[in-house]
N, C-alpha and C. Protein backbone atom coordinates (compact mmCIF):
# COMPACT_ATOMS: atom_id res chain seq x y z
N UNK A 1 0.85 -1.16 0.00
CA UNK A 1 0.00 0.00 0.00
C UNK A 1 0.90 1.23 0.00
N UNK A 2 0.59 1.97 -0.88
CA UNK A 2 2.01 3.07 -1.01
C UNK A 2 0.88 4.26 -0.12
N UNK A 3 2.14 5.18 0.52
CA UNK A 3 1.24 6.28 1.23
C UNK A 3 -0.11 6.86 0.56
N UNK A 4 -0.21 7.44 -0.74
CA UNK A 4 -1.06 7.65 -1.08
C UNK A 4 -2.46 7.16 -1.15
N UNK A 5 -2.61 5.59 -1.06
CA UNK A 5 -3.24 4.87 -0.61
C UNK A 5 -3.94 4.95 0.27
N UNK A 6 -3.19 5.44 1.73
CA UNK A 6 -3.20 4.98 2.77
C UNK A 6 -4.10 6.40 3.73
N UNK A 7 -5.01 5.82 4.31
CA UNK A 7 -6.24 6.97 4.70
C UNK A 7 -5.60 8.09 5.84
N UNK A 8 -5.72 9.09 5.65
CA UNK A 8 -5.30 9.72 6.74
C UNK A 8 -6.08 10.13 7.79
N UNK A 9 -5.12 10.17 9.18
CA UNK A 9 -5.47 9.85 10.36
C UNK A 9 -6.45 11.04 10.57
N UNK A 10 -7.19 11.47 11.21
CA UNK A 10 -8.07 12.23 11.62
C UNK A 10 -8.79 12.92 10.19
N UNK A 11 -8.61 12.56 9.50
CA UNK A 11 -9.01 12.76 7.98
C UNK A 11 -10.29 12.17 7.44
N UNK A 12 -10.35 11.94 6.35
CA UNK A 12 -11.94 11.44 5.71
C UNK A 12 -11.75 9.43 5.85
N UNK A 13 -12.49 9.34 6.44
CA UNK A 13 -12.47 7.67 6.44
C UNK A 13 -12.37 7.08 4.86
N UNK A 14 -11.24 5.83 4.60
CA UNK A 14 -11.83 5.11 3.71
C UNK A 14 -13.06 5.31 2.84
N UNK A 15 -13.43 5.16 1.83
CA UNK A 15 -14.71 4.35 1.12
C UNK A 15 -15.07 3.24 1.96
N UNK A 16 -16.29 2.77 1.62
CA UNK A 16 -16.75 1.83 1.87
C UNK A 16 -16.78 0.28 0.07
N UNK A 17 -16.43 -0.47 0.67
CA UNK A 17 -16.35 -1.75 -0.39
C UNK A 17 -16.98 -1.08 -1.43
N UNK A 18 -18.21 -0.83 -1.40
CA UNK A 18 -19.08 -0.74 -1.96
C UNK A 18 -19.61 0.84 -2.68
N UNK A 19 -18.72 1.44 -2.70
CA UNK A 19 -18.72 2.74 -3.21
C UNK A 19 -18.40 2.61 -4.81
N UNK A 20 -17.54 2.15 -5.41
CA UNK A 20 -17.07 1.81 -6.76
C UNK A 20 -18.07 0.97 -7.79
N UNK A 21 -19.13 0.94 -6.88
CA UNK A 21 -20.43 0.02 -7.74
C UNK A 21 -21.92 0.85 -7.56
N UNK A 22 -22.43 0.89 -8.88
CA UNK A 22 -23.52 1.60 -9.31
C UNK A 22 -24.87 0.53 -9.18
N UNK A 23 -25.73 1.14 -8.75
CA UNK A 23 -26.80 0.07 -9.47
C UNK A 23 -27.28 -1.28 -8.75
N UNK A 24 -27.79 -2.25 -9.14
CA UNK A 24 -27.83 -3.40 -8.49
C UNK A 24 -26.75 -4.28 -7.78
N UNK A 25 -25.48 -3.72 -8.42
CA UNK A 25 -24.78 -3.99 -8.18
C UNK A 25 -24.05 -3.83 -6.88
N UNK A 26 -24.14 -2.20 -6.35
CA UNK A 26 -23.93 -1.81 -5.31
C UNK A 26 -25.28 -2.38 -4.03
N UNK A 27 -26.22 -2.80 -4.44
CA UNK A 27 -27.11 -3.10 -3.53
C UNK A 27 -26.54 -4.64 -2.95
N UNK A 28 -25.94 -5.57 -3.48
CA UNK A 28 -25.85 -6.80 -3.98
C UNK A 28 -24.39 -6.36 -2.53
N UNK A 29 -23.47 -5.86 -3.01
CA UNK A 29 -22.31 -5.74 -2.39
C UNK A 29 -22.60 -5.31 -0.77
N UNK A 30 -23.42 -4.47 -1.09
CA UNK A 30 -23.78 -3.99 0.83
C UNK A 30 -24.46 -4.80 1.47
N UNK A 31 -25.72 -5.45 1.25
CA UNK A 31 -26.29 -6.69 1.34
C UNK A 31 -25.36 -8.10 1.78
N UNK A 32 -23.93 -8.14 0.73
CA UNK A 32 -22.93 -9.20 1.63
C UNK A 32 -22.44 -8.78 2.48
N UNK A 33 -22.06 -7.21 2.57
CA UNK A 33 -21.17 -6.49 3.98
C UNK A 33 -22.13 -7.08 4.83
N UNK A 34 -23.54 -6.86 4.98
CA UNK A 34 -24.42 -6.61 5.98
C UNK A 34 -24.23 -8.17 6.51
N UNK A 35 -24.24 -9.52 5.71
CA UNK A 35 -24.46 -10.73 6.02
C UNK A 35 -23.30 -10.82 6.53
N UNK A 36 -22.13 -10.53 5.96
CA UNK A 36 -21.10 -10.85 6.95
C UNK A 36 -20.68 -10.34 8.42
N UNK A 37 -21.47 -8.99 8.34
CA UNK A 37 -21.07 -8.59 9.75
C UNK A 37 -22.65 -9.14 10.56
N UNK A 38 -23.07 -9.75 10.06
CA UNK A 38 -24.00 -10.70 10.55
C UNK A 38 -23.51 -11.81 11.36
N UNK A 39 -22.84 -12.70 10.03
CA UNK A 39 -22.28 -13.58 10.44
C UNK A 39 -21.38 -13.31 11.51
N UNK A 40 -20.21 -12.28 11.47
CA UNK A 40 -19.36 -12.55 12.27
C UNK A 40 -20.35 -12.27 13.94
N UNK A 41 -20.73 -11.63 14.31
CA UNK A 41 -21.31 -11.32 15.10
C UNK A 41 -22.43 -13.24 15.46
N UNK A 42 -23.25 -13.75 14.72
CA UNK A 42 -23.52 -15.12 14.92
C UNK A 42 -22.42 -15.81 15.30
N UNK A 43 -21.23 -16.06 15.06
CA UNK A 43 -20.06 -16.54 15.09
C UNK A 43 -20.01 -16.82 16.39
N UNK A 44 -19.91 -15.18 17.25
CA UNK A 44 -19.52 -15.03 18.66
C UNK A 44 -20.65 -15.58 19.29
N UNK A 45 -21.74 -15.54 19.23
CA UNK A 45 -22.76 -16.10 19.70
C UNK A 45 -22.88 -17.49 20.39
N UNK A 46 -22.26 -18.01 19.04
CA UNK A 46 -22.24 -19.88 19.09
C UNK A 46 -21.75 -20.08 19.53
N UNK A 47 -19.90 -19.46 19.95
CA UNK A 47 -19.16 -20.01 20.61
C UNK A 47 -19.44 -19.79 22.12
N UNK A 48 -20.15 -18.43 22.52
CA UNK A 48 -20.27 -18.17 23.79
C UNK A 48 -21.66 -19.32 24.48
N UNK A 49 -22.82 -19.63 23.33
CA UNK A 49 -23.36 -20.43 23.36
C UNK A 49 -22.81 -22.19 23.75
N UNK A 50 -22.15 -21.90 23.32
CA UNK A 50 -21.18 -23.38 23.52
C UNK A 50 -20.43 -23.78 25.11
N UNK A 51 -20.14 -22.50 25.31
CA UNK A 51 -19.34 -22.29 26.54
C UNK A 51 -20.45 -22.42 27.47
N UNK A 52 -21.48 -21.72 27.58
CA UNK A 52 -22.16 -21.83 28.59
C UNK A 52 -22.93 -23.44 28.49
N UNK A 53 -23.16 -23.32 27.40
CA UNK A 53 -23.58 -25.47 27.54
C UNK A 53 -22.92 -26.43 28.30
N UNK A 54 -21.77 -26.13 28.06
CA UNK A 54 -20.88 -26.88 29.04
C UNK A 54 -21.00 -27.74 30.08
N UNK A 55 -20.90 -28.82 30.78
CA UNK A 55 -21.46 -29.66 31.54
C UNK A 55 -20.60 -29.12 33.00
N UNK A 56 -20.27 -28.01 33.14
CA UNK A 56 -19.40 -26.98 34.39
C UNK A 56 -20.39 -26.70 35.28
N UNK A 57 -19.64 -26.17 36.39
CA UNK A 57 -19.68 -24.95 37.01
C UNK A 57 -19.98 -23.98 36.63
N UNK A 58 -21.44 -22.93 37.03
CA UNK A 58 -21.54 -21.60 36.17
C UNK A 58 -20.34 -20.98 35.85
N UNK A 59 -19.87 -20.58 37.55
CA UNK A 59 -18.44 -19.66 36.89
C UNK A 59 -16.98 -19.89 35.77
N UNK A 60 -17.43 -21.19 36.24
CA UNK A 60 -16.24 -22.08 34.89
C UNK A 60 -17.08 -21.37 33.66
N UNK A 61 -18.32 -21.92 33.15
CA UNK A 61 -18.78 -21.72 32.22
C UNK A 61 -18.49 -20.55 31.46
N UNK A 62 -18.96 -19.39 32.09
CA UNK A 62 -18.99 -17.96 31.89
C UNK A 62 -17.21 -17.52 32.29
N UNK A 63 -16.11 -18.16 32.67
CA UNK A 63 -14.95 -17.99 32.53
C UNK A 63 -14.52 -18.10 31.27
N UNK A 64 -15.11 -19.28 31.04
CA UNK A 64 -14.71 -20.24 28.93
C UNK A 64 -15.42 -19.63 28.48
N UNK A 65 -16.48 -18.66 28.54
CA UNK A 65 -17.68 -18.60 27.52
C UNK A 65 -16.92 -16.90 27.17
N UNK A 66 -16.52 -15.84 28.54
CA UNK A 66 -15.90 -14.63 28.51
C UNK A 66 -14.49 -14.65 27.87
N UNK A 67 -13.73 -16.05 27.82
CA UNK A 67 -12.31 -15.53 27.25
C UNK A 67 -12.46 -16.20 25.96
N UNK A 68 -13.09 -17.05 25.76
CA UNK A 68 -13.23 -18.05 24.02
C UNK A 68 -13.73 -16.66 23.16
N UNK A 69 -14.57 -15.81 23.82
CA UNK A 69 -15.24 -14.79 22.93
C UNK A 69 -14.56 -13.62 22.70
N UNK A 70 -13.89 -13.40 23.73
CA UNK A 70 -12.28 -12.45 23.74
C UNK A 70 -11.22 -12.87 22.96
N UNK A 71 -11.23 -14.43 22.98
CA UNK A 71 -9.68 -14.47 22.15
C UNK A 71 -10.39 -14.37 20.11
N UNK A 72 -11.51 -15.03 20.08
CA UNK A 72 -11.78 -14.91 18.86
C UNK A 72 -12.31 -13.45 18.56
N UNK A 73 -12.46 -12.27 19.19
CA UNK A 73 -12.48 -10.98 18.55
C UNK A 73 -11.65 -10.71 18.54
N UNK A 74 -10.58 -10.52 19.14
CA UNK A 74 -9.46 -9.85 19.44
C UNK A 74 -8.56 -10.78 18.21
N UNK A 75 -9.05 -12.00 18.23
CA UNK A 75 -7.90 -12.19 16.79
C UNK A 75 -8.78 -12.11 15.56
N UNK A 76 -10.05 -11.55 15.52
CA UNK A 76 -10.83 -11.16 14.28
C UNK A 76 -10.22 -9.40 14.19
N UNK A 77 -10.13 -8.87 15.66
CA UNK A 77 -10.14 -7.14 15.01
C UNK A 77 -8.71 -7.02 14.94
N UNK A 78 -7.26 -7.72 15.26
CA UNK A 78 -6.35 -7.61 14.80
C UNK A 78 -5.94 -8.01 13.54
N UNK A 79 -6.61 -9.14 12.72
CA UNK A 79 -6.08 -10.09 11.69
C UNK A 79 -6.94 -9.61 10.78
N UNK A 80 -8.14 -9.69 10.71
CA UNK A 80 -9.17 -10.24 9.79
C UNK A 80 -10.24 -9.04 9.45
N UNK A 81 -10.29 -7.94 10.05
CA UNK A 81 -11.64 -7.33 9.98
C UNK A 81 -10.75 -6.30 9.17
N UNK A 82 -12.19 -5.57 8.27
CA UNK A 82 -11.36 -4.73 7.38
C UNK A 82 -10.91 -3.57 7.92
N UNK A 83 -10.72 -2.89 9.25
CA UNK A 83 -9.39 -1.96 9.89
C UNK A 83 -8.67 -3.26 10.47
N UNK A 84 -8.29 -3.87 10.44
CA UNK A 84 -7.36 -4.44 11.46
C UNK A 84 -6.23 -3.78 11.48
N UNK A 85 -5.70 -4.21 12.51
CA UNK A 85 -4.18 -3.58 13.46
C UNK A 85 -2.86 -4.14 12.40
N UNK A 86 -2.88 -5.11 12.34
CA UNK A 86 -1.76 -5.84 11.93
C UNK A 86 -2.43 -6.38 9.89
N UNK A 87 -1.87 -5.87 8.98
CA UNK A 87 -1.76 -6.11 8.29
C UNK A 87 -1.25 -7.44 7.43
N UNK A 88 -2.47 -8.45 6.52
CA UNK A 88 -1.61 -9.65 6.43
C UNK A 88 -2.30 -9.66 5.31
N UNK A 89 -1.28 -10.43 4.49
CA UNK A 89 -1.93 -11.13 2.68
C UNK A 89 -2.86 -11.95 3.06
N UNK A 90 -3.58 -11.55 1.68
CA UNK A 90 -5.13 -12.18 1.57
C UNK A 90 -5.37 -13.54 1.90
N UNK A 91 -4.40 -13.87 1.69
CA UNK A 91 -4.19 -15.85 2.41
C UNK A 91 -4.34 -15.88 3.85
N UNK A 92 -3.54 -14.70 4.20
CA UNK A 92 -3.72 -15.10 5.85
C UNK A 92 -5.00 -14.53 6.53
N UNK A 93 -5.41 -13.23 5.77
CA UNK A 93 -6.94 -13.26 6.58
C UNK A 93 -7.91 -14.01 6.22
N UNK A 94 -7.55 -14.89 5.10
CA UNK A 94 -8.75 -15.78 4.95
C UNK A 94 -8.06 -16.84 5.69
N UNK A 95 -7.16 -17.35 6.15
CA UNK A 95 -6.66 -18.68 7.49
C UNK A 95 -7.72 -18.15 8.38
N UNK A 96 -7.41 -17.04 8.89
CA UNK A 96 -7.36 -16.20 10.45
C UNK A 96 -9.40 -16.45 10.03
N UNK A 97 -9.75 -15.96 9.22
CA UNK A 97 -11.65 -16.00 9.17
C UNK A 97 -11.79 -17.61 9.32
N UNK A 98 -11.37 -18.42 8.56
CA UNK A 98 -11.76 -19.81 8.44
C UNK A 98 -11.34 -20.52 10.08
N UNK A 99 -10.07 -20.02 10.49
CA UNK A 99 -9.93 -20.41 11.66
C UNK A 99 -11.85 -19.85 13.07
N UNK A 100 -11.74 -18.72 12.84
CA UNK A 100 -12.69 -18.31 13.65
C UNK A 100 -14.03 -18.91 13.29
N UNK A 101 -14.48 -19.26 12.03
CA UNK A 101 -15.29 -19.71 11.62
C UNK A 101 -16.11 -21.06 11.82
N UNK A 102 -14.46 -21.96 11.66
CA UNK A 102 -14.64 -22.77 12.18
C UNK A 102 -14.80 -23.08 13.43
N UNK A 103 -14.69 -22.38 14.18
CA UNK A 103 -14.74 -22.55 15.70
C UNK A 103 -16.68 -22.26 15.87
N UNK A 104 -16.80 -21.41 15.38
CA UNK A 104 -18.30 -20.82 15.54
C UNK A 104 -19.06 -22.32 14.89
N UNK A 105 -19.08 -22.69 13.82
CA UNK A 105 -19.40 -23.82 13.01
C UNK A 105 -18.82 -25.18 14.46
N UNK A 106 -18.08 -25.59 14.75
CA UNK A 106 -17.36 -26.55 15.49
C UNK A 106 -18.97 -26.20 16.88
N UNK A 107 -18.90 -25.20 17.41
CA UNK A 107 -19.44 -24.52 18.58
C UNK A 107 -20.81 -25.28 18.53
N UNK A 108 -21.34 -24.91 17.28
CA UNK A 108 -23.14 -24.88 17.01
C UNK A 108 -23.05 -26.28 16.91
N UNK A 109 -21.53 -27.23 16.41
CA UNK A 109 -21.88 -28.64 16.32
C UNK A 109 -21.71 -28.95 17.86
N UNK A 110 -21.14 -28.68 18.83
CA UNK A 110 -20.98 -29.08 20.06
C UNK A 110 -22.64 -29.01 20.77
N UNK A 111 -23.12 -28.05 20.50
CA UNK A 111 -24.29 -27.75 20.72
C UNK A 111 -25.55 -28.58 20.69
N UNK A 112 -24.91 -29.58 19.52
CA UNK A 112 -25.74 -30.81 19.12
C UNK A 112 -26.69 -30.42 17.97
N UNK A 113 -26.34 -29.35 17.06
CA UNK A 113 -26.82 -28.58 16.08
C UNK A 113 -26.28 -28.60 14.85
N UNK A 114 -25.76 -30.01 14.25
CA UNK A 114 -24.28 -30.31 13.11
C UNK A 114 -24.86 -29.76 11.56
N UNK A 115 -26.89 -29.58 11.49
CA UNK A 115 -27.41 -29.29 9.95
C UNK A 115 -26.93 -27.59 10.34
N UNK A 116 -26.88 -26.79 11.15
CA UNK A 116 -27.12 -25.41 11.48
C UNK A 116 -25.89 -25.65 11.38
N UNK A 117 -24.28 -26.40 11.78
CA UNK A 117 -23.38 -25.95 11.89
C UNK A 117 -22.93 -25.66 10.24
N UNK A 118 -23.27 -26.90 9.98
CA UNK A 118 -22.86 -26.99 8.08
C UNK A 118 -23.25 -26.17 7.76
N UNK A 119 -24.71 -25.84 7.61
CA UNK A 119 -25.31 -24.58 7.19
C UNK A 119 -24.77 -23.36 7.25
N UNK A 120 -24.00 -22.83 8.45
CA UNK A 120 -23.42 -22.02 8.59
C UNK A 120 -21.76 -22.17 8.38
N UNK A 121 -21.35 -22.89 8.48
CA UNK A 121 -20.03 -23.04 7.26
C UNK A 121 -20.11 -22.37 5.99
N UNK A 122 -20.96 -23.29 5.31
CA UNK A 122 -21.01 -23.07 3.60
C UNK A 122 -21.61 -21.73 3.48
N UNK A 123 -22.42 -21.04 3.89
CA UNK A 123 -22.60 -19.88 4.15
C UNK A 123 -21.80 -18.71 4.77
N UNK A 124 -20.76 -19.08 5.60
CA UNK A 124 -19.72 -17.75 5.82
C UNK A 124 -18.58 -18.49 5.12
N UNK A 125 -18.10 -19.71 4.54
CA UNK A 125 -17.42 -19.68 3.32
C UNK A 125 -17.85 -18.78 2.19
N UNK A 126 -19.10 -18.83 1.94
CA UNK A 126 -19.43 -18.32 0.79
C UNK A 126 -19.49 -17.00 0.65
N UNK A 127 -20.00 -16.39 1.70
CA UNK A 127 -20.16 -14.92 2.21
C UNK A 127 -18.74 -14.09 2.14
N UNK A 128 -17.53 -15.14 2.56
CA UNK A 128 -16.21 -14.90 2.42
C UNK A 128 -15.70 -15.08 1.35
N UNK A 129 -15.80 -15.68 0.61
CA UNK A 129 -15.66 -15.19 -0.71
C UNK A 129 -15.71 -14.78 -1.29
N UNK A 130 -16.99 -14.36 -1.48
CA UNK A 130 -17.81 -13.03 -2.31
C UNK A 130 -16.58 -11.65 -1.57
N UNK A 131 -16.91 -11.55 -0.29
CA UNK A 131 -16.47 -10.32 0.33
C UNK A 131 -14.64 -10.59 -0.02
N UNK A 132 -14.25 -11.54 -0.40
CA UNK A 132 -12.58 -11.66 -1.22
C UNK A 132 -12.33 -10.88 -2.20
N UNK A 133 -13.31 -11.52 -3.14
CA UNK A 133 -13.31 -11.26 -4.31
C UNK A 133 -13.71 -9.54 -4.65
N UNK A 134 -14.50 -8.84 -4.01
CA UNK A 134 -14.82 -7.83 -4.04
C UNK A 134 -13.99 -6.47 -3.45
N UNK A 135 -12.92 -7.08 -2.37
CA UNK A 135 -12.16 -6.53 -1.64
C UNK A 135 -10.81 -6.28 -2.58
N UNK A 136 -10.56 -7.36 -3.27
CA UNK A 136 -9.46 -7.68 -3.78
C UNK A 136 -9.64 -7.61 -5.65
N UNK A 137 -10.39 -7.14 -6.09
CA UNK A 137 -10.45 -7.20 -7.68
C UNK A 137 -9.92 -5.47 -8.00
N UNK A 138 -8.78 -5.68 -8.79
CA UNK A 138 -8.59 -4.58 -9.39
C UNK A 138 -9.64 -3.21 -10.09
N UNK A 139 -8.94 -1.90 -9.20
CA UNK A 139 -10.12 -1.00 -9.50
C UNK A 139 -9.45 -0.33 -11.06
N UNK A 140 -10.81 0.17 -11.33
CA UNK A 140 -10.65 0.85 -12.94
C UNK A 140 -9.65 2.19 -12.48
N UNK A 141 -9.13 2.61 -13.13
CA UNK A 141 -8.60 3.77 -13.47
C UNK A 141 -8.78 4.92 -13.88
């Protein structure tokens, strides 16, 4: 990202993904932002859902259920979310999503919920893709 690129600090925020598209097109693109910050947000859910299922101690429970949900934001808003802290090639924020993903998917199967977990796999695979491909396709000139 050469400086020019690069948004300045107390300055005008970024665009949004979805600024460079007219039309149905742009409806289509905000519509996946919206599902994915859907998803990620379901994500945390399942896993905190998971934690409290647990066959524990409340406070155990809500110990695993408060740091499982801490460590997977905190490595979604450093790695993976579009400000993140730490900058990584497109390979690695799609590891770092599939890693979290899977955990949320893994969660809803612990849950005893394995059609909802799949379901929600192939669906924030897919959602992640789209949002790849859209993030990452060369802009016109």
């Amino acid at each position: 990202m050469s400086e020019a690129d690069e948004p300045v600090r107390g300055g005008r925020p970024p665009e949004p993904e979805w600024a460079p598209f007219t039309g149905a097109a742009r409806g289509l693109v905000m519509g996946n932002a919206l599902l994915a910050f859907a998803l990620e947000l379901a994500m945390l859910v399942f896993i905190g859902w998971w934690a409290l299922a647990l066959d524990l101690h409340l406070a155990l429970r809500l110990l695993i259920a408060v740091a499982s949900i801490g460590a997977v934001a905190v490595l979604w808003g450093a790695f993976a979310s579009p400000k993140a802290r730490f900058e990584l090639p497109v390979y690695g924020v799609l590891a770092v999503k599939a890693v979290a993903f899977a955990a949320g998917a893994l969660a809803l199967w612990g849950v005893g919920l394995p059609v909802a977990a799949i379901a929600f796999a192939v669906l924030a695979a897919s959602n992640t893709a789209v949002v790849t491909i859209v993030r990452t396709r060369p802009m016109a000139e």
